[in-house]
C-alpha atoms as a PDB file:
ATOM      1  CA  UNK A   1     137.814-136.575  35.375  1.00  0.00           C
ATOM      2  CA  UNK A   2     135.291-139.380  36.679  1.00  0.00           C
ATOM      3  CA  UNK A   3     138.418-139.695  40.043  1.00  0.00           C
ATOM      4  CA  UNK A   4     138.112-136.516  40.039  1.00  0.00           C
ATOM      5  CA  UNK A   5     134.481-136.134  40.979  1.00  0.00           C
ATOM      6  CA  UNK A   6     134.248-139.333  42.116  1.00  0.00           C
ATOM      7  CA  UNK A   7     136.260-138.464  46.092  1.00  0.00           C
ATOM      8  CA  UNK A   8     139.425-140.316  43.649  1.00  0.00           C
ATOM      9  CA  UNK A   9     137.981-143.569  43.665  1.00  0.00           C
ATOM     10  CA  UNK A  10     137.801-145.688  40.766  1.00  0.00           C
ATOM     11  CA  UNK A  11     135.570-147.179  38.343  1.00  0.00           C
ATOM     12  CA  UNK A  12     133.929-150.465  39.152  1.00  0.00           C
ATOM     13  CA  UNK A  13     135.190-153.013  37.048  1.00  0.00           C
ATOM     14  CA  UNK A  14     131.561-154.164  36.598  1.00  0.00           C
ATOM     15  CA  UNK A  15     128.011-154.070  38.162  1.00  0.00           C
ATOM     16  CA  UNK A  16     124.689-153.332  36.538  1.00  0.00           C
ATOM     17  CA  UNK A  17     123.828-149.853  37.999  1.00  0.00           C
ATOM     18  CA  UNK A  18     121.260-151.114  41.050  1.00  0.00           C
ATOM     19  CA  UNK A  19     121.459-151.631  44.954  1.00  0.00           C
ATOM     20  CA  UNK A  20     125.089-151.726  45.918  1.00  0.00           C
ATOM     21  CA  UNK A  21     125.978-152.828  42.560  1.00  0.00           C
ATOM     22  CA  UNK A  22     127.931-149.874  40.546  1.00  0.00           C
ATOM     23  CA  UNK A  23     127.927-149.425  36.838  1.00  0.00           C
ATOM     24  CA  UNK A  24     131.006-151.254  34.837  1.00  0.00           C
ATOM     25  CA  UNK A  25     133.728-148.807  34.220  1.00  0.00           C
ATOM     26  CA  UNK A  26     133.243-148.278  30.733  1.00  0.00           C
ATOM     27  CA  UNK A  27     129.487-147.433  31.217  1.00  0.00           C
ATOM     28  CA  UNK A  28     130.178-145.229  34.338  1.00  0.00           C
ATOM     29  CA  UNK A  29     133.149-143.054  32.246  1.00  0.00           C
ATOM     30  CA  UNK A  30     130.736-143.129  29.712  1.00  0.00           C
ATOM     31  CA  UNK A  31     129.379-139.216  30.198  1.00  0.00           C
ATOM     32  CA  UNK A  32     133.174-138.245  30.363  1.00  0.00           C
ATOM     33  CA  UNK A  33     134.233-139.633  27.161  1.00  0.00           C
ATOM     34  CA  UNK A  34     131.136-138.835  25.205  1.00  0.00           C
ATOM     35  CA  UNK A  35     131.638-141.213  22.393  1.00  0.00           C
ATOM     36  CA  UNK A  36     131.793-145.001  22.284  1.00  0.00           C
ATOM     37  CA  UNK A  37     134.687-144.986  19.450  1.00  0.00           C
ATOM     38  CA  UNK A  38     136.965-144.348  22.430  1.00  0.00           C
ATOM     39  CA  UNK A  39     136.181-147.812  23.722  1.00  0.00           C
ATOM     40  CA  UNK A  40     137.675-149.575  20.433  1.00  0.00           C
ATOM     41  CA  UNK A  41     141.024-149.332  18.514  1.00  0.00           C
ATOM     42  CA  UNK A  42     140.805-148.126  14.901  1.00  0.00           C
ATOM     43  CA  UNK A  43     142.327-151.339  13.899  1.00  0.00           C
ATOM     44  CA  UNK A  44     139.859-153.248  15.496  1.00  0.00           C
ATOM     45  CA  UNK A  45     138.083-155.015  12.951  1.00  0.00           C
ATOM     46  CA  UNK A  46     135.712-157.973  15.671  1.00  0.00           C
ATOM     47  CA  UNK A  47     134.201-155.920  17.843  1.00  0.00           C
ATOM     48  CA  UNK A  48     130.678-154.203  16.718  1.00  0.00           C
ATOM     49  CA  UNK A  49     131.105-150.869  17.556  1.00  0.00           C
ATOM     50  CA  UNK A  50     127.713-150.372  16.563  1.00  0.00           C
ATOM     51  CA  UNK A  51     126.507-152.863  19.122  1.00  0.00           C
ATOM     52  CA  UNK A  52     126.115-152.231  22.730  1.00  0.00           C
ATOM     53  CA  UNK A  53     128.537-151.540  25.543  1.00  0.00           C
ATOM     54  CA  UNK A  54     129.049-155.033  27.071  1.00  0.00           C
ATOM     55  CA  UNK A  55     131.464-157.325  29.216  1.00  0.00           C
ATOM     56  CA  UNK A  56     131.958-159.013  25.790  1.00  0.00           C
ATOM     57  CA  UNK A  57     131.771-156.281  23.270  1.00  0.00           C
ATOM     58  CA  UNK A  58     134.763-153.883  24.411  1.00  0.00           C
ATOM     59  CA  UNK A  59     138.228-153.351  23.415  1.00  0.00           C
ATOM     60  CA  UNK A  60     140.221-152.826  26.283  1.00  0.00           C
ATOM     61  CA  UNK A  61     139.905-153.928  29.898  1.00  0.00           C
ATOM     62  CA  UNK A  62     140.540-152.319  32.719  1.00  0.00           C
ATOM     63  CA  UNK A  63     142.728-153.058  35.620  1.00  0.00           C
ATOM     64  CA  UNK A  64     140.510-154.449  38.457  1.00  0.00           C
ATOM     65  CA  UNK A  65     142.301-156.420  40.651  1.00  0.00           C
ATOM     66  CA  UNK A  66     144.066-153.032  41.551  1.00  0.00           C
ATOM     67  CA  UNK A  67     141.711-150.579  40.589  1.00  0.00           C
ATOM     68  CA  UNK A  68     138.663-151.301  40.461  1.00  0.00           C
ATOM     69  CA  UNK A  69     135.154-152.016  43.364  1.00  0.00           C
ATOM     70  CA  UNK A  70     133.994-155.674  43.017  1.00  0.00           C
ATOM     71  CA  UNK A  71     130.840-156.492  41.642  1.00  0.00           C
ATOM     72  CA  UNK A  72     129.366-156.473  45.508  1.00  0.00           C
ATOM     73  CA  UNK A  73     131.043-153.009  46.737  1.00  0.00           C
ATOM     74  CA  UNK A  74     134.197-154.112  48.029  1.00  0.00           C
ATOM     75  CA  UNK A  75     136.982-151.965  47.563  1.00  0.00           C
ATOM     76  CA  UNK A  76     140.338-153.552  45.499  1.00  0.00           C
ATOM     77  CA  UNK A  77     143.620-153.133  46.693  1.00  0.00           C
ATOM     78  CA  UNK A  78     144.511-149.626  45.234  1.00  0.00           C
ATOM     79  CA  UNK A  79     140.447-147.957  44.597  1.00  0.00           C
ATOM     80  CA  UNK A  80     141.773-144.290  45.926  1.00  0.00           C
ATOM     81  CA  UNK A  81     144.334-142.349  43.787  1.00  0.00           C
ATOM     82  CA  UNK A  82     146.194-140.855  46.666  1.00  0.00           C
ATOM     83  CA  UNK A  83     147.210-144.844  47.342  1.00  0.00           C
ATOM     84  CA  UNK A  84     148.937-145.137  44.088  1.00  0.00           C
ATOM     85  CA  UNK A  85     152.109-144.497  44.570  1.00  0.00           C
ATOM     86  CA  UNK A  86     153.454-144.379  41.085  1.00  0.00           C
ATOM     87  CA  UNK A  87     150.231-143.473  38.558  1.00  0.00           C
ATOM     88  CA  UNK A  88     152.620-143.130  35.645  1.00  0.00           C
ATOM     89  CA  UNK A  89     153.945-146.608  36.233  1.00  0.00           C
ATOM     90  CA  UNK A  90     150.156-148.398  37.405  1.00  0.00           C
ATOM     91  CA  UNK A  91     148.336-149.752  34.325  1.00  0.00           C
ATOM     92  CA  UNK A  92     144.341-148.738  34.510  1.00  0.00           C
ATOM     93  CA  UNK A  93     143.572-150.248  30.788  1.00  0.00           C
ATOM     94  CA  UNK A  94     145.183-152.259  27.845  1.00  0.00           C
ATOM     95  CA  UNK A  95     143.894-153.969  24.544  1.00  0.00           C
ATOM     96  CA  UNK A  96     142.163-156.691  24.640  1.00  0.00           C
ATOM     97  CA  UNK A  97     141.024-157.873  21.341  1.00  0.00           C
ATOM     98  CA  UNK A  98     137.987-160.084  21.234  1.00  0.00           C
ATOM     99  CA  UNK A  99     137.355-161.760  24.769  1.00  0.00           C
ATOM    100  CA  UNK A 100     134.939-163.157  26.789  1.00  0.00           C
ATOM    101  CA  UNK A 101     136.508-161.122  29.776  1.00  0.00           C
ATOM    102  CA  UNK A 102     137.930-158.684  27.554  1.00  0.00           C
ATOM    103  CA  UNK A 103     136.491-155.538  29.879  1.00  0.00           C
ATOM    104  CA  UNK A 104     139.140-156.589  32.515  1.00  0.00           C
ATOM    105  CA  UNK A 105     142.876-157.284  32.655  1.00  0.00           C
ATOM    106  CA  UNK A 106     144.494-159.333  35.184  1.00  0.00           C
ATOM    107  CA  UNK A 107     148.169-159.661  36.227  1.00  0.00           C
ATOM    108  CA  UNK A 108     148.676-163.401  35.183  1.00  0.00           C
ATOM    109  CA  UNK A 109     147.546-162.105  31.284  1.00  0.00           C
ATOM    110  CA  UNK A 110     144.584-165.009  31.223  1.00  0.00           C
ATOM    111  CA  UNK A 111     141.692-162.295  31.282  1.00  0.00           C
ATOM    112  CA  UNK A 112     141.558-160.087  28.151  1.00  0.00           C
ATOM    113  CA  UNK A 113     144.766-159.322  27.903  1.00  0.00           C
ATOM    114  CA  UNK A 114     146.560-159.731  24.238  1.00  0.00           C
ATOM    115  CA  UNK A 115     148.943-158.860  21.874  1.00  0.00           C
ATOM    116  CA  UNK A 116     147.355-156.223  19.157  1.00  0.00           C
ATOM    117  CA  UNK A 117     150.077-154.552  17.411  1.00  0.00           C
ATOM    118  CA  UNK A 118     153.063-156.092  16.604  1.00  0.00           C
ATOM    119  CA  UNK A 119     153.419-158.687  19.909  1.00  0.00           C
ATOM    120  CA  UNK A 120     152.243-156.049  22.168  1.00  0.00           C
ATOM    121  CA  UNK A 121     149.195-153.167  23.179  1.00  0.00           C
ATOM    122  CA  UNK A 122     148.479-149.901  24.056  1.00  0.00           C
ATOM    123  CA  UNK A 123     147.834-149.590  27.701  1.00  0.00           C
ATOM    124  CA  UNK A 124     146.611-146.226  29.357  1.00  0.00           C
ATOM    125  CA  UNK A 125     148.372-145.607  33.528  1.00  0.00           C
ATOM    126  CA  UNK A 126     146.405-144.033  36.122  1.00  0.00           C
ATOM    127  CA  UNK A 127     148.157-140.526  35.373  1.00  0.00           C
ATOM    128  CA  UNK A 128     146.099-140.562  31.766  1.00  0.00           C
ATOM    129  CA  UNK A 129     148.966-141.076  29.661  1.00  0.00           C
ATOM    130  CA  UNK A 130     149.143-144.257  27.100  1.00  0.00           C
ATOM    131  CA  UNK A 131     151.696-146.010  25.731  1.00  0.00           C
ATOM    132  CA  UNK A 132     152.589-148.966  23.608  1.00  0.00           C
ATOM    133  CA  UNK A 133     154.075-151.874  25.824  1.00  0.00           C
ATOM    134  CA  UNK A 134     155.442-155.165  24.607  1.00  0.00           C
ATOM    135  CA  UNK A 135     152.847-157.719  26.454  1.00  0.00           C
ATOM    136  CA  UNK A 136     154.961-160.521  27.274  1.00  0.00           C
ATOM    137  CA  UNK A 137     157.145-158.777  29.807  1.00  0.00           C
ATOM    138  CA  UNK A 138     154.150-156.914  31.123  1.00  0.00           C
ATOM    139  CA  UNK A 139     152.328-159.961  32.293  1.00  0.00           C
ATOM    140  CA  UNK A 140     155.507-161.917  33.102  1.00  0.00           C
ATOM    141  CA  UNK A 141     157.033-158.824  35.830  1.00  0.00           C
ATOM    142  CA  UNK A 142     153.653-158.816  37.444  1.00  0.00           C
ATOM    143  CA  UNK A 143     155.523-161.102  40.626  1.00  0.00           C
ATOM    144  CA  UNK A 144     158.449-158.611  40.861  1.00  0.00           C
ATOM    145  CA  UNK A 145     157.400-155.658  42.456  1.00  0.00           C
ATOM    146  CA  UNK A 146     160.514-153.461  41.087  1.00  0.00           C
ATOM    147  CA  UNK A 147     158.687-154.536  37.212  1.00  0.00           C
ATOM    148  CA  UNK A 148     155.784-154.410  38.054  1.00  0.00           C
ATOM    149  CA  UNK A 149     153.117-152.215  36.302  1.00  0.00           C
ATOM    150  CA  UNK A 150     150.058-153.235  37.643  1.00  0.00           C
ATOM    151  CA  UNK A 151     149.506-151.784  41.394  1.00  0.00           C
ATOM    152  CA  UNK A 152     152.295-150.027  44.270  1.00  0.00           C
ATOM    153  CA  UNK A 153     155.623-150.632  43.956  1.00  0.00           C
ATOM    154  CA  UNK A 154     158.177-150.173  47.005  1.00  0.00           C
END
């Protein structure tokens, strides 16, 4: 809903909500999903849910190097929906588990990403739909583009 009424660009990965600085995607969904549960799994047991919103106190991260607007306005690779070629095979989140830059994921698996349940996550793809995805071969396909689920494919 937020592409949707946002001309089908993304979140920002982060900001703080002044100049040309947009909110961090998990504040800026934030009307749409109405409840900050959403932004932990059940099974979580270190994150405060009670606590607030933060780059450090979230439970999935989001897909910036393809989605997202850097922190000073620039556009990543793949910011418009109609440039994804494949939204049921382009990651937007996955668990992250306590990190320090746990509110992003990155294709080489160093920020945020980890293994939650069972030696893999459960990512959500730019169509909406989630699944559970072994993490090793998710990180290690990022350099073929036939694998790859993190931006276009050919």
């Amino acid at each position: 809903m937020y592409v949707q009424d946002n001309d089908e660009r993304f979140p920002a990965q982060w900001g703080n909500g002044t100049g040309d600085y947009p909110l961090p995607w998990f504040n800026a969904i934030m009307p749409y999903v109405k409840s900050r549960q959403v932004y932990f799994c059940p099974s979580d047991t270190v994150h405060n849910t009670n606590a607030a919103l933060s780059t450090s106190n979230v439970g999935y991260g989001y897909n910036y190097n393809w989605l997202g607007i850097s922190n000073t306005g620039v556009p990543a690779t793949l910011n418009n929906l109609a440039a994804i070629r494949y939204p049921s095979e382009t990651l937007m989140l996955g668990e992250t588990g306590k990190n320090a830059t746990g509110y992003v994921i990155y294709i080489s698996g160093t920020y945020g990403l980890k293994d939650i349940h069972f030696d893999g996550a459960n990512f959500a793809f730019t169509d909406g739909h989630v699944k559970w995805l072994k993490t090793g071969p998710v990180t290690k396909d990022y350099s073929i583009p036939a694998k790859s689920l993190w931006g276009n494919r050919p």
